[in-house]
Protein backbone atom coordinates (compact mmCIF):
# COMPACT_ATOMS: atom_id res chain seq x y z
CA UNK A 1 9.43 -3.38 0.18
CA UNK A 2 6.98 -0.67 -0.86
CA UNK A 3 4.85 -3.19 -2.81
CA UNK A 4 4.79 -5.28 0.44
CA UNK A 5 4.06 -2.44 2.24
CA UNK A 6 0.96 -1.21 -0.63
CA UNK A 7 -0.11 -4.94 0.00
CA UNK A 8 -0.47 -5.03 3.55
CA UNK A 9 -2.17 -2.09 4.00
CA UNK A 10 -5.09 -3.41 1.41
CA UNK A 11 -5.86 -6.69 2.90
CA UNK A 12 -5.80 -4.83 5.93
CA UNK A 13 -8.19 -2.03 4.48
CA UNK A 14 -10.64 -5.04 3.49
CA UNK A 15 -10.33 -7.62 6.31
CA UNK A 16 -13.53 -7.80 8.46
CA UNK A 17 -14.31 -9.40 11.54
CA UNK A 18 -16.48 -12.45 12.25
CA UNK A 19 -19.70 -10.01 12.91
CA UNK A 20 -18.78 -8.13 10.15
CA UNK A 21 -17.09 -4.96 11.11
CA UNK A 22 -14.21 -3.56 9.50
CA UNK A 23 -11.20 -3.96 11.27
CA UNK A 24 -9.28 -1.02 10.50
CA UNK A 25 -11.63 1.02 12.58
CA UNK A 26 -10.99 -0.70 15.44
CA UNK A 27 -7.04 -0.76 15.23
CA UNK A 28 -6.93 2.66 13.77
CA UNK A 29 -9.64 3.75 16.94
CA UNK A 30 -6.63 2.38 19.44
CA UNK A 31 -3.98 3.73 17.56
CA UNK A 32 -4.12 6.91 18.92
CA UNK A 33 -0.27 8.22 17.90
CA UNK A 34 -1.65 7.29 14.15
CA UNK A 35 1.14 5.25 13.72
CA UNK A 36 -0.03 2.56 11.34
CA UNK A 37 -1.19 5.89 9.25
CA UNK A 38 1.62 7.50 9.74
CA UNK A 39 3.69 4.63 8.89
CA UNK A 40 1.92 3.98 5.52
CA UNK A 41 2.20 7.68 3.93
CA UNK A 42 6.04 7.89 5.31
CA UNK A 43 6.57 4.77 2.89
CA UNK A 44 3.48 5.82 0.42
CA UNK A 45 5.39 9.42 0.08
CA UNK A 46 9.21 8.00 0.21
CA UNK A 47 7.60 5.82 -3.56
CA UNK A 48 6.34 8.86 -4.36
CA UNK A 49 9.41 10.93 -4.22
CA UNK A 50 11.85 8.43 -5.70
CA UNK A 51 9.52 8.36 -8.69
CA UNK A 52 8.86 4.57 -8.55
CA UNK A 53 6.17 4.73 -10.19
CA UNK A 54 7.84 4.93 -12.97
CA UNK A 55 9.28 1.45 -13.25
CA UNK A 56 6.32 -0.78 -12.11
CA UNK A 57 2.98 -1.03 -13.66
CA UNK A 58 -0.03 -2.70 -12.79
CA UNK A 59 -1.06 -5.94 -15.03
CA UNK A 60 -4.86 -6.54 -15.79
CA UNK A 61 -5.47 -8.17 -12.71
CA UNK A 62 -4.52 -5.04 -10.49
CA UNK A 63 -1.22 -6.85 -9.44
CA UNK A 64 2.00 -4.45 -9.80
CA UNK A 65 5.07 -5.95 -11.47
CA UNK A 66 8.26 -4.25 -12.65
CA UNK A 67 8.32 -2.76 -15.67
CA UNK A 68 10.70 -3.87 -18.44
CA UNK A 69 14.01 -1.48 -18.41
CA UNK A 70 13.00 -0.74 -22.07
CA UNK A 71 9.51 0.67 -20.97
CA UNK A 72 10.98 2.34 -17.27
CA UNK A 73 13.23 4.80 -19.32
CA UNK A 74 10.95 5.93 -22.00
């Protein structure tokens, strides 16, 4: 779910409005409690800390994909 998660968050980072704002500032200005923040780094950290990293890689066009089981444990 974390690469859903990664996903999400990016088209949400670049999506714009029709006059050309970015919306994140105007969701993140209402979200007050931080929670969409919040919400990413719980999952961002929770990756982190299970080491995940470690059996997906990103291909050449920036798109992550598992890593062979070959590759994850060496």
């Amino acid at each position: 779910h974390y690469l859903r998660v990664l996903e999400t968050h990016q088209d949400f980072a670049a999506t714009i409005d029709e006059k050309g704002n970015p919306c994140r500032e105007y969701f993140t200005n209402l979200d007050r409690i931080e929670i969409v923040t919040d919400a990413y780094k719980y999952v961002h950290n929770l990756w982190a800390r299970g080491k995940c990293d470690y059996c997906f890689r990103r291909n050449e066009n920036g798109t992550i994909i598992p890593k062979s089981t070959e590759d994850a444990v060496n």
